[in-house]
C-alpha atoms as a PDB file:
ATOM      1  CA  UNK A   1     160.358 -94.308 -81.279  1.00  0.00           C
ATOM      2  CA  UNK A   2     162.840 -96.841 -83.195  1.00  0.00           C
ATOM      3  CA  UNK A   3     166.789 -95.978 -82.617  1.00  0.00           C
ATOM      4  CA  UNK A   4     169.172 -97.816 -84.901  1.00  0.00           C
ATOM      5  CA  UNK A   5     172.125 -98.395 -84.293  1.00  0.00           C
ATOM      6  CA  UNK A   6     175.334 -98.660 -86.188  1.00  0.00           C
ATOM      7  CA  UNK A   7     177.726-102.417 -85.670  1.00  0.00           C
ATOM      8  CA  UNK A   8     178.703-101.099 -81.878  1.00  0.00           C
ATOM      9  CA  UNK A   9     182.115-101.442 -81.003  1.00  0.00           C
ATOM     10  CA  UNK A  10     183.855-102.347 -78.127  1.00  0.00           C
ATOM     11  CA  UNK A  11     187.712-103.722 -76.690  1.00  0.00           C
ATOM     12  CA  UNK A  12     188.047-105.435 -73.317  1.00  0.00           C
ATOM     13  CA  UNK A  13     191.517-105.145 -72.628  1.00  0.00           C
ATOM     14  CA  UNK A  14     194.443-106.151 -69.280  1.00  0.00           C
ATOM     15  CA  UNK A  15     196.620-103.301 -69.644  1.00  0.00           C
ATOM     16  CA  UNK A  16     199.122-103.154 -66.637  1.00  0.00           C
ATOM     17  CA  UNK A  17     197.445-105.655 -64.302  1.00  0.00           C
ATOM     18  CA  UNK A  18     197.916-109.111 -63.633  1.00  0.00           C
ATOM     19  CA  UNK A  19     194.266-110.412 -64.256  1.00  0.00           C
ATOM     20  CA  UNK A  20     191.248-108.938 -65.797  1.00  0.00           C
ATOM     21  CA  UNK A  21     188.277-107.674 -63.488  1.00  0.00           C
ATOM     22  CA  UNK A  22     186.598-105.875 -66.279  1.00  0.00           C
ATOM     23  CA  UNK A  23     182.942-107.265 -67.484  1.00  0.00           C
ATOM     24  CA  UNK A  24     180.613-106.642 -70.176  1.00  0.00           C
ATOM     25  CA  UNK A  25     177.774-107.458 -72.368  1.00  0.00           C
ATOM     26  CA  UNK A  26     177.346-108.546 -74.460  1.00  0.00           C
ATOM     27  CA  UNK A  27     180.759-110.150 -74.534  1.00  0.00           C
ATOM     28  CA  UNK A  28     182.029-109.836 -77.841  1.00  0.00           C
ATOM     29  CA  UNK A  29     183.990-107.285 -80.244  1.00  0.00           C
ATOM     30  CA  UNK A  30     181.150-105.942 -82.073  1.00  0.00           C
ATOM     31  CA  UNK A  31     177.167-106.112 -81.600  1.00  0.00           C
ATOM     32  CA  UNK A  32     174.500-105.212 -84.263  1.00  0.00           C
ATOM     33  CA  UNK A  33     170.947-103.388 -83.626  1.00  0.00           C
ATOM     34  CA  UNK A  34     168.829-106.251 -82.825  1.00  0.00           C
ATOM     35  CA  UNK A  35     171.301-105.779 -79.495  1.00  0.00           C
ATOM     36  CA  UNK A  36     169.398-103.059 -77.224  1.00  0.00           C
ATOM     37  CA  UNK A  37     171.428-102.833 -73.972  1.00  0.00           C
ATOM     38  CA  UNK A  38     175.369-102.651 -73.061  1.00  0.00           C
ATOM     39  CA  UNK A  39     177.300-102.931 -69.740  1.00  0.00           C
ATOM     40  CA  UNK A  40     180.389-102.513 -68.329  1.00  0.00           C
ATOM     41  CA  UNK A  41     181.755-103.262 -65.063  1.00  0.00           C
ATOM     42  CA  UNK A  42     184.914-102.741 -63.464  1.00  0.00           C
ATOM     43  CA  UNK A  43     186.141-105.721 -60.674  1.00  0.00           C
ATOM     44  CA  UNK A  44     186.417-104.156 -57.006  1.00  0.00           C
ATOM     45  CA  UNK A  45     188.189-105.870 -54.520  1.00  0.00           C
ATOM     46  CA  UNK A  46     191.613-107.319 -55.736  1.00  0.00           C
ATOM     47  CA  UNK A  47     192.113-110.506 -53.850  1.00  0.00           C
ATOM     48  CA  UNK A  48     188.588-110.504 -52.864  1.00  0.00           C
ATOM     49  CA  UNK A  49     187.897-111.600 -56.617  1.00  0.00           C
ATOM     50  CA  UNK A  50     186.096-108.457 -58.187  1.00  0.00           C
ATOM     51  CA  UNK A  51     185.932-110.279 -61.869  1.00  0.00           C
ATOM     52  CA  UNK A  52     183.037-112.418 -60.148  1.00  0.00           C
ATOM     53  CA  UNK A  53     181.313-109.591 -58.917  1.00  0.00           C
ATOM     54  CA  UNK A  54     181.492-108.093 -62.580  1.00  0.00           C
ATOM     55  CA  UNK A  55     180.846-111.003 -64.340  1.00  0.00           C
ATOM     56  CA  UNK A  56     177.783-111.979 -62.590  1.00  0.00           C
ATOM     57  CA  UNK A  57     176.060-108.396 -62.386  1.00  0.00           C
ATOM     58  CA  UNK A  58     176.726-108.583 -66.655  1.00  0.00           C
ATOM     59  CA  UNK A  59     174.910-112.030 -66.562  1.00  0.00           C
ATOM     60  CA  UNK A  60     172.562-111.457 -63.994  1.00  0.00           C
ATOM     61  CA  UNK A  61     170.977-108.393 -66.252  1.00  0.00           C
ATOM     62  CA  UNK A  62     171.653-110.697 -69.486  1.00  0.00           C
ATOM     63  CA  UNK A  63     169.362-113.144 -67.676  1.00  0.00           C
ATOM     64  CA  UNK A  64     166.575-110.390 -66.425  1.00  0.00           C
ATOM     65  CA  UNK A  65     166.171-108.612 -69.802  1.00  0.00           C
ATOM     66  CA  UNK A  66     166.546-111.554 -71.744  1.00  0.00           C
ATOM     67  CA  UNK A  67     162.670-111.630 -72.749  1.00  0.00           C
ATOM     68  CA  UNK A  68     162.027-108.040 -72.721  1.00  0.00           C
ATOM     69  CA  UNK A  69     162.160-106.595 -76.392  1.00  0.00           C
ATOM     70  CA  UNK A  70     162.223-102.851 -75.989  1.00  0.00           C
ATOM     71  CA  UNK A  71     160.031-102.179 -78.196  1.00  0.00           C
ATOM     72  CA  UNK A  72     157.596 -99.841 -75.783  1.00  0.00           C
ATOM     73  CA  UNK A  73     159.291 -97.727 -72.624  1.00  0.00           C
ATOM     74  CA  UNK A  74     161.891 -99.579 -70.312  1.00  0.00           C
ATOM     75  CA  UNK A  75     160.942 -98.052 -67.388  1.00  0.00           C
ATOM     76  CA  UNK A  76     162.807 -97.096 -64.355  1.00  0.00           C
ATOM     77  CA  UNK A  77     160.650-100.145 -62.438  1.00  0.00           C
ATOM     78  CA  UNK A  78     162.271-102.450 -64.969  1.00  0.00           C
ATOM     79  CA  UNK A  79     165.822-101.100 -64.517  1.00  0.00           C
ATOM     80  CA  UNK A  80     165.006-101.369 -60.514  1.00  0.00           C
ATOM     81  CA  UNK A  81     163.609-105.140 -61.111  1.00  0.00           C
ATOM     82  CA  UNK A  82     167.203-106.193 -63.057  1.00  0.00           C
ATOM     83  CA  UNK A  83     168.869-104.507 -60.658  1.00  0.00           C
ATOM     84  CA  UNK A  84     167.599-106.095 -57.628  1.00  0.00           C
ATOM     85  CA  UNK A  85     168.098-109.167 -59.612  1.00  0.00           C
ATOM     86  CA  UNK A  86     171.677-108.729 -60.170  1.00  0.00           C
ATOM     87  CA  UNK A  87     172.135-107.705 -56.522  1.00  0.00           C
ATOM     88  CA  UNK A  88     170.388-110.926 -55.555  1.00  0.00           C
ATOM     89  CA  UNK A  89     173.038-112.943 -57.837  1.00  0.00           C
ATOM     90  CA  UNK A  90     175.950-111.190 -55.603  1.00  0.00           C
ATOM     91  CA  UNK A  91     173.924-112.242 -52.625  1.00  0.00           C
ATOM     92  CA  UNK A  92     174.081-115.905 -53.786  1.00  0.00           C
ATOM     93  CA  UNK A  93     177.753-115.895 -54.764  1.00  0.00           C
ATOM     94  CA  UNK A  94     179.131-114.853 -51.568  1.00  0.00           C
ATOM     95  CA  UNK A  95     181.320-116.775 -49.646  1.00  0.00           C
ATOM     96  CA  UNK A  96     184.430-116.701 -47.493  1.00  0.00           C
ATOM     97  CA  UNK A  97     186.697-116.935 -50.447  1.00  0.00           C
ATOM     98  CA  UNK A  98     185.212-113.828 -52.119  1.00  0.00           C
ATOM     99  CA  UNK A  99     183.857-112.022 -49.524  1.00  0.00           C
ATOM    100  CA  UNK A 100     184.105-108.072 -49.723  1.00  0.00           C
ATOM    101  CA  UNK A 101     184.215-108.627 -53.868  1.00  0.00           C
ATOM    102  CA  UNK A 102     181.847-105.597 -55.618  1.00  0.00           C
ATOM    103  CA  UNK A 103     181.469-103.744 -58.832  1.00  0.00           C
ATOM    104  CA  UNK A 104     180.793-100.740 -60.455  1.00  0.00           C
ATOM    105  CA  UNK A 105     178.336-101.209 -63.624  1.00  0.00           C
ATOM    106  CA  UNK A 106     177.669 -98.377 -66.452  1.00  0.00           C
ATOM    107  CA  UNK A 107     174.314 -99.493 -68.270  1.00  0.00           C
ATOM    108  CA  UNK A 108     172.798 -97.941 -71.097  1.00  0.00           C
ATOM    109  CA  UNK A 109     169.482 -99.101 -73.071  1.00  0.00           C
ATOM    110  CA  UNK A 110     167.581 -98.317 -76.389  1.00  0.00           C
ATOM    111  CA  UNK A 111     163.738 -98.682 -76.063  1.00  0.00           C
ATOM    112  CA  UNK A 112     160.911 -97.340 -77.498  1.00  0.00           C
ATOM    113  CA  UNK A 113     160.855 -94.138 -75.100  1.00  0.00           C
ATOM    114  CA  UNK A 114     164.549 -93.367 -76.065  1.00  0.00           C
ATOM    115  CA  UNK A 115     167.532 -94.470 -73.961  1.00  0.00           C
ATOM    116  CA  UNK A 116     168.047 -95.622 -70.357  1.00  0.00           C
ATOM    117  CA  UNK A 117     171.603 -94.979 -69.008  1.00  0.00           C
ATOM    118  CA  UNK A 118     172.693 -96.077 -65.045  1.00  0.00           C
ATOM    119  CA  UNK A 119     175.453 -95.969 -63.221  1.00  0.00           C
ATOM    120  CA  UNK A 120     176.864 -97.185 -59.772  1.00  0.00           C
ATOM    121  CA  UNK A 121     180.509 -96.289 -59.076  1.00  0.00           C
ATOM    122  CA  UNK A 122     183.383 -94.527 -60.940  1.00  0.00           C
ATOM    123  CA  UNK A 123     182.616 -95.930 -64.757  1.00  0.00           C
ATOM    124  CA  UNK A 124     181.598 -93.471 -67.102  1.00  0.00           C
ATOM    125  CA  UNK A 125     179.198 -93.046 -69.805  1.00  0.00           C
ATOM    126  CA  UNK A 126     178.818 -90.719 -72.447  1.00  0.00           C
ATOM    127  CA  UNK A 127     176.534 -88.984 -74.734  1.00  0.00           C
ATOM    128  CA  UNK A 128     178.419 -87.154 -77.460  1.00  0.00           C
ATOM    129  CA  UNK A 129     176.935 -84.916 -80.280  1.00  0.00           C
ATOM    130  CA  UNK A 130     179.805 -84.510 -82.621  1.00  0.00           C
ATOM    131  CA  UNK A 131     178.448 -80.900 -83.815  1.00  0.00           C
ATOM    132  CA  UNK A 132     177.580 -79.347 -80.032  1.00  0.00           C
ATOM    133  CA  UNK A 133     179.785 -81.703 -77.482  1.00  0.00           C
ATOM    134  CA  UNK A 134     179.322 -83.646 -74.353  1.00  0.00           C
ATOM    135  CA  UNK A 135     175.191 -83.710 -74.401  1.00  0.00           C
ATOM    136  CA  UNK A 136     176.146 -85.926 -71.149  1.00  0.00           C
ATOM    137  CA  UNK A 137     178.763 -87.173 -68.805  1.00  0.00           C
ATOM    138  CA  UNK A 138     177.352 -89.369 -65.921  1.00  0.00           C
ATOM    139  CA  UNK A 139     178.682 -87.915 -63.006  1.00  0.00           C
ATOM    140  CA  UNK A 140     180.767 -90.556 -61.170  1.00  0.00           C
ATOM    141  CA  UNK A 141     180.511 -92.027 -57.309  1.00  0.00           C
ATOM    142  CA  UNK A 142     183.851 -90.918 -56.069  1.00  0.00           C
ATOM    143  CA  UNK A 143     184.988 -89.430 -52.727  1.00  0.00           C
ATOM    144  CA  UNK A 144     187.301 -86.856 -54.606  1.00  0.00           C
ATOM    145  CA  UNK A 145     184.059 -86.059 -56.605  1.00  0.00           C
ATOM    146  CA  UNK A 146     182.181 -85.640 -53.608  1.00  0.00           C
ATOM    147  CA  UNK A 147     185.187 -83.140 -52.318  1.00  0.00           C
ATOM    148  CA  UNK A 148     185.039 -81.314 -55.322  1.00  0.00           C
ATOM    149  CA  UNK A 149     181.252 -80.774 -55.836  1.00  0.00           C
ATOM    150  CA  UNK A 150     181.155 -79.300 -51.910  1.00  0.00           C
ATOM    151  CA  UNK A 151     184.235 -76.692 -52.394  1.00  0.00           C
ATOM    152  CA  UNK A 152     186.580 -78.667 -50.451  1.00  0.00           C
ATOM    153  CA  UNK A 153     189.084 -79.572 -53.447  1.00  0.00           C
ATOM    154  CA  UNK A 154     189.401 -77.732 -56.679  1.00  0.00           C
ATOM    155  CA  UNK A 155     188.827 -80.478 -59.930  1.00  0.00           C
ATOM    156  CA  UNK A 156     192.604 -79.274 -60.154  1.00  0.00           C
ATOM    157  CA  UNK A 157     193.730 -80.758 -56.868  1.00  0.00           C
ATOM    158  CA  UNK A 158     191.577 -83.411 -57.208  1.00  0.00           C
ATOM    159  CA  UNK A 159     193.361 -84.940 -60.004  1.00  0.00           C
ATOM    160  CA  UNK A 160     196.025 -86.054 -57.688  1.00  0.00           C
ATOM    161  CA  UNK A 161     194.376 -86.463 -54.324  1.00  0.00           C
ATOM    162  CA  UNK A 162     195.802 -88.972 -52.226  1.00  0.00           C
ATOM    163  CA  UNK A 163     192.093 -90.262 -51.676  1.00  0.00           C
ATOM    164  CA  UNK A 164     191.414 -90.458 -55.714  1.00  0.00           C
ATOM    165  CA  UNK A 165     191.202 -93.980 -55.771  1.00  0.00           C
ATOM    166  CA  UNK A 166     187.900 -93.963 -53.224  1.00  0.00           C
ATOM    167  CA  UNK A 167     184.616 -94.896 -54.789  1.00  0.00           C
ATOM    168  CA  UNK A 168     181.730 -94.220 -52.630  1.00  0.00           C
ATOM    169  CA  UNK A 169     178.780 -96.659 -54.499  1.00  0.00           C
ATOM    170  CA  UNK A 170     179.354 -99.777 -55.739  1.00  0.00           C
ATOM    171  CA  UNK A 171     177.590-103.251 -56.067  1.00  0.00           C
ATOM    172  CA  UNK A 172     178.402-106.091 -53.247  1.00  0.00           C
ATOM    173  CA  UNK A 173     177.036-108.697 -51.430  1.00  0.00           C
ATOM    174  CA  UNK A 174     175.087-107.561 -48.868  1.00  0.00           C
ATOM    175  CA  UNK A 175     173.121-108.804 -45.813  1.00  0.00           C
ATOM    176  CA  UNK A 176     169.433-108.407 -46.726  1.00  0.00           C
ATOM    177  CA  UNK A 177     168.748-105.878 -44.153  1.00  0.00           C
ATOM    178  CA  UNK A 178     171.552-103.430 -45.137  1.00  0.00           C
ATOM    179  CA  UNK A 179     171.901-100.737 -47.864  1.00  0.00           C
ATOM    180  CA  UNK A 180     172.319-101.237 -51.141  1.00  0.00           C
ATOM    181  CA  UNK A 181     173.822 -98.742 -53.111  1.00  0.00           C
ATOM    182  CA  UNK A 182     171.441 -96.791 -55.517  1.00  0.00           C
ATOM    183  CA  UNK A 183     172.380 -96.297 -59.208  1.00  0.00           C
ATOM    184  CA  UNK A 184     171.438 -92.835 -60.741  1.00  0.00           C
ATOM    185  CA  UNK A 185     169.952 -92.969 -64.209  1.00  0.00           C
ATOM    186  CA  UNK A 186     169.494 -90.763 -66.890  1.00  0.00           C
ATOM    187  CA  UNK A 187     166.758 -90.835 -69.310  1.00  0.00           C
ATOM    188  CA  UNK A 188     166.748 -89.028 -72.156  1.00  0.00           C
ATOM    189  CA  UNK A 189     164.870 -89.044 -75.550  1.00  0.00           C
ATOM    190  CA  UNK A 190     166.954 -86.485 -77.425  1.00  0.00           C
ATOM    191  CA  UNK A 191     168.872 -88.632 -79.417  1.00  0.00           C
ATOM    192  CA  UNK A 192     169.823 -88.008 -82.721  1.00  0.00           C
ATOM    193  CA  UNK A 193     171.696 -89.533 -86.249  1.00  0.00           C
ATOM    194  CA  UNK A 194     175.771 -89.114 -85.544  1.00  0.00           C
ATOM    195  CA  UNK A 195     175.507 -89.652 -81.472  1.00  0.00           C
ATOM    196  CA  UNK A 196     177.426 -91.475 -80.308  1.00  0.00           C
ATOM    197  CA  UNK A 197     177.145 -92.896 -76.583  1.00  0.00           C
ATOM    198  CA  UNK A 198     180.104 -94.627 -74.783  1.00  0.00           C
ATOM    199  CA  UNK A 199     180.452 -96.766 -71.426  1.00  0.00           C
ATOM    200  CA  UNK A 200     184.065 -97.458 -70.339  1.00  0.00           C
ATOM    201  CA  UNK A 201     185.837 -98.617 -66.903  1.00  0.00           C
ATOM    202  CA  UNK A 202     187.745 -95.861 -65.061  1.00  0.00           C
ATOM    203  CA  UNK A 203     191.237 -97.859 -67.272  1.00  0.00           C
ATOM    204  CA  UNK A 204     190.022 -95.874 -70.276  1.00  0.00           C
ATOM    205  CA  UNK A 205     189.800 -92.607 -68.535  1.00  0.00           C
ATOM    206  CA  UNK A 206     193.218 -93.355 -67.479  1.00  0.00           C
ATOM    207  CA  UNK A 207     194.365 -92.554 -70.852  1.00  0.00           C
ATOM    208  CA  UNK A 208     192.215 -90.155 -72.600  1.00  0.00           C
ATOM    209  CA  UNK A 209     190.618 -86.219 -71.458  1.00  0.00           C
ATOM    210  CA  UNK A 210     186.905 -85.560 -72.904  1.00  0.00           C
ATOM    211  CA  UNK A 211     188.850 -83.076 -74.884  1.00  0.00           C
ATOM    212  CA  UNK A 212     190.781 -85.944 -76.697  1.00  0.00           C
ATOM    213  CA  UNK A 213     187.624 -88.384 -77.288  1.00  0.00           C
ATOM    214  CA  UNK A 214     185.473 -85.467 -78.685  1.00  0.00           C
ATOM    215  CA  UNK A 215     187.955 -84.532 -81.534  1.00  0.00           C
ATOM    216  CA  UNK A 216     188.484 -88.439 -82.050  1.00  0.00           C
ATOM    217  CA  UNK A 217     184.620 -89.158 -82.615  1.00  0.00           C
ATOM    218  CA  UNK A 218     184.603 -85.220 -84.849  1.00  0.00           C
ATOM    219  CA  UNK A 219     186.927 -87.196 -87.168  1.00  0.00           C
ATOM    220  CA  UNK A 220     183.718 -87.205 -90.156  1.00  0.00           C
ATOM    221  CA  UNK A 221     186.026 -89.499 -92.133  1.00  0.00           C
ATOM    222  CA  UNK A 222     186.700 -91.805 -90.234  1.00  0.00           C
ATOM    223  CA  UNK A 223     184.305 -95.037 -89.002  1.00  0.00           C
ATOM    224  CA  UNK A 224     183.499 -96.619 -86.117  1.00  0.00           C
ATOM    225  CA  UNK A 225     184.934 -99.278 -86.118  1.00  0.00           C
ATOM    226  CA  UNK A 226     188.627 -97.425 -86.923  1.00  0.00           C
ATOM    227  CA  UNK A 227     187.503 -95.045 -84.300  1.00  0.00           C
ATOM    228  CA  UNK A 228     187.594 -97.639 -81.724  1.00  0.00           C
ATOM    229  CA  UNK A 229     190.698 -99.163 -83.173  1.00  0.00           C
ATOM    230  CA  UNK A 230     192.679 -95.836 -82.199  1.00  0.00           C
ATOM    231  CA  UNK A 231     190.429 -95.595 -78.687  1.00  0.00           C
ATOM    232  CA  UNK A 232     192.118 -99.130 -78.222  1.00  0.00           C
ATOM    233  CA  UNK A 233     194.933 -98.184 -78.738  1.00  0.00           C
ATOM    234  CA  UNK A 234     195.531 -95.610 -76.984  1.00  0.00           C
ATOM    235  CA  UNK A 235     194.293 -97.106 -73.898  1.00  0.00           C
ATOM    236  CA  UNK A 236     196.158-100.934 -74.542  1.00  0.00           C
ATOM    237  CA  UNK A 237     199.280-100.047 -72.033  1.00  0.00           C
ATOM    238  CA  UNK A 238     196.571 -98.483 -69.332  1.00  0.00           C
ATOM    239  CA  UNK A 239     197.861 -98.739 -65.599  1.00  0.00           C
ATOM    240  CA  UNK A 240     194.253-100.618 -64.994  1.00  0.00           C
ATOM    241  CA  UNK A 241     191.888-102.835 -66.673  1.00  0.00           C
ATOM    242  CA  UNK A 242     190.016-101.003 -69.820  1.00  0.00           C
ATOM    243  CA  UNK A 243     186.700-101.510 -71.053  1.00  0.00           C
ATOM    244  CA  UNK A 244     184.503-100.058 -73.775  1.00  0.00           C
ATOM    245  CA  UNK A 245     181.611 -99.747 -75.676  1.00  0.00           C
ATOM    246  CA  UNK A 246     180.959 -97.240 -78.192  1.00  0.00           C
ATOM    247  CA  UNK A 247     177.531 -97.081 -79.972  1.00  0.00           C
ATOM    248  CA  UNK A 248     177.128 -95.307 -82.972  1.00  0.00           C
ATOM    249  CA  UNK A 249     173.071 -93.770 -83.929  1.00  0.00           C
ATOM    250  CA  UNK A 250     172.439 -94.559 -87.645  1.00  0.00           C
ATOM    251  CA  UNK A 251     168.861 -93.075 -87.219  1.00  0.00           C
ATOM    252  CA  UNK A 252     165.830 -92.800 -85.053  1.00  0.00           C
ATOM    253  CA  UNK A 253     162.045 -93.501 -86.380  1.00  0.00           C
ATOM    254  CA  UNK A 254     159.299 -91.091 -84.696  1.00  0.00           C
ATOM    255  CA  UNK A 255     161.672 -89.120 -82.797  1.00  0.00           C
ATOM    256  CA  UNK A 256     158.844 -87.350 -80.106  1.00  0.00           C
ATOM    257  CA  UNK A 257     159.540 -83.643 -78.770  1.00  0.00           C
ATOM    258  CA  UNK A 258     163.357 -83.861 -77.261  1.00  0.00           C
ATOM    259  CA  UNK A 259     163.472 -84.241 -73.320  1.00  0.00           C
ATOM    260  CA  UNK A 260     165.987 -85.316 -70.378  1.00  0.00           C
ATOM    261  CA  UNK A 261     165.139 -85.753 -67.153  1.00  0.00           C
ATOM    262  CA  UNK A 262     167.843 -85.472 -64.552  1.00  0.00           C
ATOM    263  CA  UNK A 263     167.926 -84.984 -60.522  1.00  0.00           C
ATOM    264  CA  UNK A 264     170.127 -86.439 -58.027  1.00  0.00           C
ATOM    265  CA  UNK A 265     169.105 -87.593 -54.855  1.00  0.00           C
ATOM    266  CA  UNK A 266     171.367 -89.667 -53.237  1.00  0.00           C
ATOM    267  CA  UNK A 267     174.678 -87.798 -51.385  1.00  0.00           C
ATOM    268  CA  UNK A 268     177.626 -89.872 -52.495  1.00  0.00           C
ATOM    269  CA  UNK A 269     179.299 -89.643 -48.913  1.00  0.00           C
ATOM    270  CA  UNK A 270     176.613 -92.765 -47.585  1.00  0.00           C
ATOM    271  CA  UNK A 271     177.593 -95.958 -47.040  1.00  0.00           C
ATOM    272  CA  UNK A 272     181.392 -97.408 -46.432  1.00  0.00           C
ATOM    273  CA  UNK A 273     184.063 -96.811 -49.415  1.00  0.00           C
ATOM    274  CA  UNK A 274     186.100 -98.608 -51.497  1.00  0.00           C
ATOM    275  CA  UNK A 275     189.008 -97.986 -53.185  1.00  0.00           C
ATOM    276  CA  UNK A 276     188.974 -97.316 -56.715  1.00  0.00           C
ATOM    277  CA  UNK A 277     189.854 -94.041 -58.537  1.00  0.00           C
ATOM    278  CA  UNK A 278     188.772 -90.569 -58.618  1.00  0.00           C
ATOM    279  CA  UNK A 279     185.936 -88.428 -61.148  1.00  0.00           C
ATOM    280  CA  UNK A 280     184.912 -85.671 -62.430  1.00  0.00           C
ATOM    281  CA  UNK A 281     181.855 -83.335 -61.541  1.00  0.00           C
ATOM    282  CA  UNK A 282     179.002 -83.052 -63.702  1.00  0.00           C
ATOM    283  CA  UNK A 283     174.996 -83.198 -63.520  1.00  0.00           C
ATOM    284  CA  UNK A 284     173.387 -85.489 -61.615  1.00  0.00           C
ATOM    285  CA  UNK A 285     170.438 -87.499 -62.266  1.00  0.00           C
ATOM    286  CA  UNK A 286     167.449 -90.097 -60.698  1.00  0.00           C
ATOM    287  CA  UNK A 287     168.803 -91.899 -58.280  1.00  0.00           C
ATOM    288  CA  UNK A 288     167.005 -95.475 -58.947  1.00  0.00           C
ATOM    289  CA  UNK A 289     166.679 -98.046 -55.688  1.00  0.00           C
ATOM    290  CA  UNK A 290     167.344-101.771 -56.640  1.00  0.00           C
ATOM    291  CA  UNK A 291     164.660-102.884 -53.871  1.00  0.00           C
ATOM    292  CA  UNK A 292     161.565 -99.852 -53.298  1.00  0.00           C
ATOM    293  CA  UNK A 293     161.225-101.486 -49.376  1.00  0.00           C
ATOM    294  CA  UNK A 294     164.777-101.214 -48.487  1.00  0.00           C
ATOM    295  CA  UNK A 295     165.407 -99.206 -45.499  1.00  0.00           C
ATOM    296  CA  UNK A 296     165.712 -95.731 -46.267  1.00  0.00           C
ATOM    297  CA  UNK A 297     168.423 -93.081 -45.638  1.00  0.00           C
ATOM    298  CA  UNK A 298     168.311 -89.221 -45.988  1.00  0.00           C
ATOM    299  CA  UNK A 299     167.840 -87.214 -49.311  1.00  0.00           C
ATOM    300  CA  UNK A 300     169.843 -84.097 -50.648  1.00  0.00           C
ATOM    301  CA  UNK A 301     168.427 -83.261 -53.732  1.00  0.00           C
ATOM    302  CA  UNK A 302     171.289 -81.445 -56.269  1.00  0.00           C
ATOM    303  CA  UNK A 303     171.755 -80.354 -59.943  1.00  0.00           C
ATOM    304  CA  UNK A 304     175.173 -79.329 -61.285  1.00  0.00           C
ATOM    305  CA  UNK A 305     175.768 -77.491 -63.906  1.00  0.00           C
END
């Protein structure tokens, strides 16, 4: 299958903050269909210089994908591969002056068997059908998530927990022999003319409820591009960083028979937190290990519906 895409859209903006720690990719205003994959990443680690760990996960993957051409299946072995590679570029750029810097990293790719989308962290993407809803809404790496999926917090409460600003998977530097954090990836081949999918940094979702961004992309006469303008807006005087990308479908070629795939494997209480902000519940889906030897932890498998 072929998906086309309309001019994509996206704003990369400072808000309330002193510096930008927002990444993406490509790094421009607009990209057109011969582009195939998008990324945003949102900075952790203040002082500890999160804008290199962002930057250099968006042009590590820039420089790992940069001869693939999507044309056939982007597998989940390819997505591990770019991964690992972007992990290894963290690896390199540690030092004493950035130590502790991470990232989360939203990542969604046309190929020929549909579209790839992966997260690590508390940055969301999106799959919207204007005429039925939220088709998806990756489910994010948060403690407060975590609390909410297991019945200790209500999504009520959680909204302003004093812990909401704990992630609880991220990107960092890492010793080799330690754990690196999993991203869990959707892939779907239901995709259809007037989607629309969106990546953003937790500085969008600041500003706007799903409710909000579903009846701005039902807006039938109004385009993309004006679309994001008001997105943009709305978001420009965010308390954090905000990122976007929203991609339009124009059409698909040889659409096969519709199919997701989604599990979750990977409890998001593992590892050692950092402090970001909080997330919503939703379903979860394949958890996806940068390196397939790296030492291996317990599994809880879980859907949400």
């Amino acid at each position: 299958m072929r998906v086309h895409i309309l001019e994509a859209q996206s704003f990369c903006q400072l808000g309330q903050r002193d510096h930008q720690e927002d990444a993406r990719w490509p790094d421009s205003n607009t990209a057109t269909d011969k582009q195939r994959f998008f990324i945003v990443c949102d900075g952790v680690g203040g002082n500890a210089r999160g804008e290199v760990a962002s930057h250099a996960v968006c042009k590590a993957f820039a420089e790992a994908l940069a001869k693939n051409s999507f044309d056939a299946d982007f597998t989940n072995e390819q997505f591990a591969q770019a991964l690992h590679h972007a992990y290894m570029a963290l690896d390199k750029l540690s030092n004493d002056d950035n130590k502790g810097m991470a990232t989360t990293l939203t990542f969604v790719c046309f190929h020929g068997a549909g579209c790839t989308m992966a997260h690590i962290g508390d940055s969301r993407i999106y799959q919207i059908r204007p005429a039925k809803g939220l088709l998806y809404r990756s489910d994010d790496h948060s403690l407060v998530n975590s609390m909410v999926h297991n019945g200790v917090v209500t999504p009520e409460e959680g909204v302003d927990h004093p812990q909401q600003h704990v992630i609880t998977r991220y990107m960092e530097a890492v010793d080799s022999e330690h754990f690196r954090h999993q991203a869990t990836v959707m892939r779907t081949d239901d995709i259809q003319a007037g989607d629309y999918f969106l990546l953003c940094s937790d500085g969008v979702l600041n500003c706007i409820t799903d409710d909000q961004l579903l009846a701005l992309l039902n807006e039938a006469s109004t385009s993309l591009a004006d679309k994001m303008t008001t997105l943009a807006a709305l978001c420009s005087n965010s308390s954090d960083n905000n990122t976007a990308w929203l991609i339009g479908i124009d059409h698909v070629d040889d659409a096969p028979k519709q199919q997701t795939i989604q599990t979750d494997q990977q409890p998001d209480n593992d590892g050692q937190a950092a402090t970001k902000r909080m997330t919503y519940p939703r379903k979860g889906t394949a958890d996806i290990n940068p390196e397939p030897k790296t030492k291996k932890t317990s599994w809880i498998k879980r859907i949400f519906g």
